[in-house]
Protein backbone atom coordinates (compact mmCIF):
# COMPACT_ATOMS: atom_id res chain seq x y z
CA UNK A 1 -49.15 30.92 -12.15
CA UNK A 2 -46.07 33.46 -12.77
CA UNK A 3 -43.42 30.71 -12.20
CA UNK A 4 -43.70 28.10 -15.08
CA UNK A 5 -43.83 24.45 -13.73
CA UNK A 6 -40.18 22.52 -14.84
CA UNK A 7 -40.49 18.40 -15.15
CA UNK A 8 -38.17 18.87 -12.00
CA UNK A 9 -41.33 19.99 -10.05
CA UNK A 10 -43.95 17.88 -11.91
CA UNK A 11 -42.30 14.54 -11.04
CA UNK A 12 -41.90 15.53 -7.33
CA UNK A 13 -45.43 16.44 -6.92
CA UNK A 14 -46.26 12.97 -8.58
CA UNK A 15 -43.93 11.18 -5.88
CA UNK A 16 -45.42 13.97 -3.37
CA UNK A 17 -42.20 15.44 -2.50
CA UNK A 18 -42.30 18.80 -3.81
CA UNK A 19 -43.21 21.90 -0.77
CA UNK A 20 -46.50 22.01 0.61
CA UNK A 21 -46.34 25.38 -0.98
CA UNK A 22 -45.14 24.79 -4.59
CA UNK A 23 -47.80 21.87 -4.18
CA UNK A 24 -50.72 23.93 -3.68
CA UNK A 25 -49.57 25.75 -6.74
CA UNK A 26 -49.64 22.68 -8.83
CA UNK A 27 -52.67 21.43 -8.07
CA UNK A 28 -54.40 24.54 -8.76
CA UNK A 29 -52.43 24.48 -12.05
CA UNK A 30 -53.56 20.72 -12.96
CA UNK A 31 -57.36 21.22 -12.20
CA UNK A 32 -57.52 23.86 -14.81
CA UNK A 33 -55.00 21.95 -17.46
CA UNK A 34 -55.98 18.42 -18.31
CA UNK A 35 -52.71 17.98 -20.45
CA UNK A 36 -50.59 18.60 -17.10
CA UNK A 37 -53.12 16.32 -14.97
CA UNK A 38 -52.26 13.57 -17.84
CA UNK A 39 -48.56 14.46 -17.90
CA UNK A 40 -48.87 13.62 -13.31
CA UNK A 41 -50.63 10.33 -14.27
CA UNK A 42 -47.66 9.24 -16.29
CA UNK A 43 -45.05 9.88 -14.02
CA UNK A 44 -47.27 8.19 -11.26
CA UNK A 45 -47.72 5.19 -13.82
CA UNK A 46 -44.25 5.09 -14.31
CA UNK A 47 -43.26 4.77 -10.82
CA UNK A 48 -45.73 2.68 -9.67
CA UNK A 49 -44.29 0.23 -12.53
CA UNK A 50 -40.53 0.37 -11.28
CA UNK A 51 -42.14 -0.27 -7.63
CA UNK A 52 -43.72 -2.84 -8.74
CA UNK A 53 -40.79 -4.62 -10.57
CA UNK A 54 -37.72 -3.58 -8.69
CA UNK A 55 -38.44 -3.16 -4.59
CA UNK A 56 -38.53 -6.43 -4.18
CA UNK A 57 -35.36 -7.15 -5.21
CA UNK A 58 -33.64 -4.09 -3.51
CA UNK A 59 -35.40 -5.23 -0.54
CA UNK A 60 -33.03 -8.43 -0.14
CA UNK A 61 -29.77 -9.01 1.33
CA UNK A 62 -26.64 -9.15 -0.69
CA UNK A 63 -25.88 -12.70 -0.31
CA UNK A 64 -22.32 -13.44 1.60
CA UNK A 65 -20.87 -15.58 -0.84
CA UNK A 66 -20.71 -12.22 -3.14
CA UNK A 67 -19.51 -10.19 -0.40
CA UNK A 68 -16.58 -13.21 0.21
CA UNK A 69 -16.36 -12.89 -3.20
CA UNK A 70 -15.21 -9.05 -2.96
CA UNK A 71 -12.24 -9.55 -0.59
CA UNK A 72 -9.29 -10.87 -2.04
CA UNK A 73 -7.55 -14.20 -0.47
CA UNK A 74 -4.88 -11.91 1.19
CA UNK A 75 -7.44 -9.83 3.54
CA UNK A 76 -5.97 -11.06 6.43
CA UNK A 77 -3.12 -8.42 5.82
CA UNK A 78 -3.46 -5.16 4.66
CA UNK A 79 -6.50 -5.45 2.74
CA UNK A 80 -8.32 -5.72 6.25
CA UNK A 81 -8.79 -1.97 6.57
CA UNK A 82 -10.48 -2.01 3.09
CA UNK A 83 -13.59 -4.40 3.34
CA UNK A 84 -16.02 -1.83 3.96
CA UNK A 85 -15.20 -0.18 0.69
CA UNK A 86 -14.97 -3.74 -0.70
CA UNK A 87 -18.19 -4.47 0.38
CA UNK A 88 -19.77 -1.18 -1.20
CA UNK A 89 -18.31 -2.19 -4.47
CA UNK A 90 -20.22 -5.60 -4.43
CA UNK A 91 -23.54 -4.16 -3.17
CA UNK A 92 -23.18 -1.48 -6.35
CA UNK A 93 -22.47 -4.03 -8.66
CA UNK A 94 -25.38 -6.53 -7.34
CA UNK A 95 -27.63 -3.41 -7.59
CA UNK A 96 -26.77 -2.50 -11.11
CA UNK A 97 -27.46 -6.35 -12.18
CA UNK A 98 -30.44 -7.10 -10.27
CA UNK A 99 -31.51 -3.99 -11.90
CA UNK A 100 -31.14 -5.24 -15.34
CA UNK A 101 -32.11 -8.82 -14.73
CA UNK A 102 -34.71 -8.38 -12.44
CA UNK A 103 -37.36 -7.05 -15.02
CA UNK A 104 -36.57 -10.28 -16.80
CA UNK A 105 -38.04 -12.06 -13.36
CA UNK A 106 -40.82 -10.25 -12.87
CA UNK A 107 -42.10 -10.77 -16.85
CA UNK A 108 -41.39 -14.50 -16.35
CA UNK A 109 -43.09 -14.57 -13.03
CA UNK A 110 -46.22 -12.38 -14.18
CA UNK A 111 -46.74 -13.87 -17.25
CA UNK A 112 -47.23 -12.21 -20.53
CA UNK A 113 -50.74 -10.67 -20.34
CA UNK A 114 -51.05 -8.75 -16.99
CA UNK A 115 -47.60 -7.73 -17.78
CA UNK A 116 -48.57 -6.53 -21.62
CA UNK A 117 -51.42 -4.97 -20.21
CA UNK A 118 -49.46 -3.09 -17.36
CA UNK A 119 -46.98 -1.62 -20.01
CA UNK A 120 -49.41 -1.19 -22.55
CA UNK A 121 -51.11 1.39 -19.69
CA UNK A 122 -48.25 2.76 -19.20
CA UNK A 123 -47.44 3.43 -22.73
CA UNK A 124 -51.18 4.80 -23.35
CA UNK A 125 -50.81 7.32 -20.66
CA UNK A 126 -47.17 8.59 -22.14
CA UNK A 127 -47.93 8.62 -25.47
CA UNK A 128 -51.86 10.91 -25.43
CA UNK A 129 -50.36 12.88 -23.15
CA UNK A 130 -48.68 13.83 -25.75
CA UNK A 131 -50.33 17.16 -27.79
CA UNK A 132 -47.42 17.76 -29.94
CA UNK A 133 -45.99 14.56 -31.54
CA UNK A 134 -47.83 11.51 -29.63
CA UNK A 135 -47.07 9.59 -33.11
CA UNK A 136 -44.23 8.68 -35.28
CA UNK A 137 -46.07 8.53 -38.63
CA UNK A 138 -49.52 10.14 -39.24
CA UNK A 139 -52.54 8.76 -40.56
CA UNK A 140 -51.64 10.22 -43.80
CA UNK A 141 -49.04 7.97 -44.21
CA UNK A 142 -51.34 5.40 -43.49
CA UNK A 143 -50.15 2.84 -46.12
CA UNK A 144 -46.16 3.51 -44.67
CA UNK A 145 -47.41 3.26 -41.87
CA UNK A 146 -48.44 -0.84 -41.88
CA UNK A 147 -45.57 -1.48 -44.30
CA UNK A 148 -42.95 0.00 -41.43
CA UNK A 149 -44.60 -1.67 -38.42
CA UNK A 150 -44.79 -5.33 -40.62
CA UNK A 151 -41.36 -5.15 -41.41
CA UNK A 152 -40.64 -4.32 -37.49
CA UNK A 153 -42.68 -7.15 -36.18
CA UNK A 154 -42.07 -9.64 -38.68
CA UNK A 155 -45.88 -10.20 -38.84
CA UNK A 156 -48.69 -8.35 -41.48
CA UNK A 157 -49.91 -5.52 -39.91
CA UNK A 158 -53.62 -3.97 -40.08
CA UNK A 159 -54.80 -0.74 -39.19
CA UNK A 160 -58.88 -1.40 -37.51
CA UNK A 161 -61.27 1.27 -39.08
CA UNK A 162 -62.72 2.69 -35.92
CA UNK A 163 -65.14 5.52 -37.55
CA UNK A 164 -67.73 3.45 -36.18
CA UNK A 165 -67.64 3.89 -33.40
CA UNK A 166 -66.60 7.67 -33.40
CA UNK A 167 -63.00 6.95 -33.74
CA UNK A 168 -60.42 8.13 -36.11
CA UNK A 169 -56.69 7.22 -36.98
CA UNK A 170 -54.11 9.66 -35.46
CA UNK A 171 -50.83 7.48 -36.54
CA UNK A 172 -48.33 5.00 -35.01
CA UNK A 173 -45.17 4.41 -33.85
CA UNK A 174 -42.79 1.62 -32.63
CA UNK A 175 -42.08 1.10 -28.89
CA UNK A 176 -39.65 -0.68 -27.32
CA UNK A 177 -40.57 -3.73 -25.66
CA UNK A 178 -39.37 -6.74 -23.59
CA UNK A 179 -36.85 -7.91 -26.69
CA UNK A 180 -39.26 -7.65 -29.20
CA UNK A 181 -40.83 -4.40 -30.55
CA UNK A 182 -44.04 -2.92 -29.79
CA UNK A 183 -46.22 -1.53 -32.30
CA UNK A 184 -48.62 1.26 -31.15
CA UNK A 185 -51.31 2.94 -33.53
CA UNK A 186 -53.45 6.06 -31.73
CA UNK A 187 -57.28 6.91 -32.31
CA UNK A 188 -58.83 10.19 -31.04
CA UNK A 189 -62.59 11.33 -31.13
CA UNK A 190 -64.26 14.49 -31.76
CA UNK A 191 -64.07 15.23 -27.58
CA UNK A 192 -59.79 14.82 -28.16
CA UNK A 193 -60.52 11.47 -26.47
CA UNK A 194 -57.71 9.21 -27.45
CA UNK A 195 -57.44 5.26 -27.77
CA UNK A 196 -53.99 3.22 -28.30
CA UNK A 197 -54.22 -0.43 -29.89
CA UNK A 198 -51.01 -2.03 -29.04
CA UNK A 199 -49.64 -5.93 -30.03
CA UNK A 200 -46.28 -7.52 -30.28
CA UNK A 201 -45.35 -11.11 -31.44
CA UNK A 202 -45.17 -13.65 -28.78
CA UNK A 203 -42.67 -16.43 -28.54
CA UNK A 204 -44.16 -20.21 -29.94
CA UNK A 205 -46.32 -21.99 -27.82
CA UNK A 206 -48.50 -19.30 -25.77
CA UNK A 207 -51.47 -19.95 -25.27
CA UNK A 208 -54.65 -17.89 -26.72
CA UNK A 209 -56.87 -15.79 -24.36
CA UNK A 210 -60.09 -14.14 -24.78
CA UNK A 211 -61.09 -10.41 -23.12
CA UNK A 212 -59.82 -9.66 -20.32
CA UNK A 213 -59.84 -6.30 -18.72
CA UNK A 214 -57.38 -4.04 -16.63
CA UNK A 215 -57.04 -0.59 -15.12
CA UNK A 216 -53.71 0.65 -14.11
CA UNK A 217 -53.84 4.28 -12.28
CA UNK A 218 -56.90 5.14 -14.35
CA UNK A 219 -55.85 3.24 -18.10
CA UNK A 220 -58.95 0.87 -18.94
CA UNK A 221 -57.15 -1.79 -21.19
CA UNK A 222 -58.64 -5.08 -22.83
CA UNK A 223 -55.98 -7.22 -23.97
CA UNK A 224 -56.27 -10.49 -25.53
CA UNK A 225 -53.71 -12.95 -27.53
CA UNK A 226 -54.58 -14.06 -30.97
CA UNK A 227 -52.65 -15.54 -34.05
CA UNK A 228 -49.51 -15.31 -32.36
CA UNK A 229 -49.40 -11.74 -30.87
CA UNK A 230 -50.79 -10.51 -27.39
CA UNK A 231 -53.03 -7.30 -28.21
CA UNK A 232 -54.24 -4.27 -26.31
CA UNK A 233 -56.87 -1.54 -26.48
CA UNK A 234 -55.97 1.25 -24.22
CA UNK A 235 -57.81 4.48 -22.88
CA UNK A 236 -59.57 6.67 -20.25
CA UNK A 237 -63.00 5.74 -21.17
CA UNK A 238 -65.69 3.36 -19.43
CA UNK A 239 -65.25 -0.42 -19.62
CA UNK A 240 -68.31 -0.95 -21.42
CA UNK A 241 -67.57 1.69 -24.01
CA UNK A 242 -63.69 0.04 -24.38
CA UNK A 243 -64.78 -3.22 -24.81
CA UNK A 244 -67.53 -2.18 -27.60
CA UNK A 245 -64.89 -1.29 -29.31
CA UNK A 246 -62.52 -4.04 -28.82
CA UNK A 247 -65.23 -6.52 -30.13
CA UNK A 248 -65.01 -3.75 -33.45
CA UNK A 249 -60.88 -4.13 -33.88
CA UNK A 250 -60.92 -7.88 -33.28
CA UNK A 251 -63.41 -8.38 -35.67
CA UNK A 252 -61.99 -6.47 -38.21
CA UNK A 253 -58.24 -8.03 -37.14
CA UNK A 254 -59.89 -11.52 -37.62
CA UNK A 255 -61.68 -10.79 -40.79
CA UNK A 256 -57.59 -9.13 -41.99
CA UNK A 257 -55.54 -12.32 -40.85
CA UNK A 258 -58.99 -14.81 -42.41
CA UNK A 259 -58.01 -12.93 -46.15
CA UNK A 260 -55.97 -14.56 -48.17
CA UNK A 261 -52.68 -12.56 -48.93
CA UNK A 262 -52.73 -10.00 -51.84
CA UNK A 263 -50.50 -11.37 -55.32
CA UNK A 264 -47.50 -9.83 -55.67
């Protein structure tokens, strides 16, 4: 292509409103660049989350006690001619809050697994997209590495060995979560194949799950909730092959937490 492809155009083909012309373009560009196919699955990840969480909501009527709640006591005067610009003002405002406390809703309604597992997707697809900093610290910083994310999380972090199994540490980083942080640490094979492992503390009293298995827009994920923290094993490979080696980390995260903690 002699015109190089701005986000501008990459996130309109993913919501397939970009030209049927400029389109045709594109896709020839993504079959022959798997780093801009990945970079079309995250923005169509992305949106399919906010659908997901947020038309619900917009769908509804603003209720008429907050558009009576607009108009001042007086509107039988003057203030008549300005109700319809009264009325815009409240349906802003509701939008901006349901907004905000809507994705509070939807993670009570959901429940903290398929939700974990739906961002943790999400995140997997941003994050090895990513060919030029997909990680905050590398795997030479290894030992930093835990030390940062346990202080983050407030619980002792371990990083799985996954040469096993063909898999080698790329590095971590912290993600924002729903109140609590997010740690992330990245694996990648010889074939540039990448995995994310992903966990968070959970609030007392949830309950522990075994395996279960997800695929949002292409993202295999087995998440599970152990000790405290809901986990989750991320990538574009087979489910078989994903959960061989999500038997591997929580074997190796059970035989980490079973140890008895190192004298200071």
């Amino acid at each position: 292509m002699t015109r190089p492809i701005t986000d501008e155009e990459l996130t309109a083909y993913a919501d397939g409103q970009l030209a049927p012309e400029r389109a045709a373009a594109l896709e020839a560009a993504i079959a022959a660049d798997a780093a801009l196919a990945e970079r079309v699955a995250a923005v169509r990840a992305q949106s399919a989350a906010l659908r997901e969480g947020f038309d619900a909501w917009l769908g509804e009527p603003i209720p008429s006690r907050l558009l009576a709640a607009a108009v001042p006591p007086a509107a039988a005067g003057p203030w008549r001619a300005w109700r319809p610009f009264l009325a815009l003002a409240a349906t802003l405002v509701l939008g901006l809050a349901t907004g905000w406390f809507a994705r509070d809703a939807l993670l009570e309604r959901t429940g903290t697994p398929t939700t974990f597992a739906r961002s943790a997707a999400f995140t997997h697809a941003l994050y090895a997209a990513d060919q030029r900093r997909p990680v905050e610290v590398g795997a030479n910083e290894e030992k930093g590495l835990v030390t940062w994310l346990t202080r983050r999380l407030g619980v002792q972090v371990h990083a799985p060995d996954l040469s096993s199994v063909g898999f080698a540490l790329v590095g971590g980083r912290l993600v924002a979560g729903h109140e609590k942080p997010t740690a992330l640490l990245m694996y990648e094979n010889a074939e540039k194949q990448r995995l994310t492992l992903q966990w968070r503390r959970n609030d007392p009293g949830v309950d522990e799950t075994a395996f279960r298995y997800a695929i949002e827009n292409g993202v295999g994920v087995f998440y599970w909730i152990e000790a405290g923290c809901s986990y989750a094993l991320s990538g574009r490979v087979d489910r078989a092959q994903l959960l061989a080696i999500a038997r591997v980390v929580y074997g190796q995260l059970a035989a980490a937490q079973a140890r008895p903690p190192a004298a200071n």
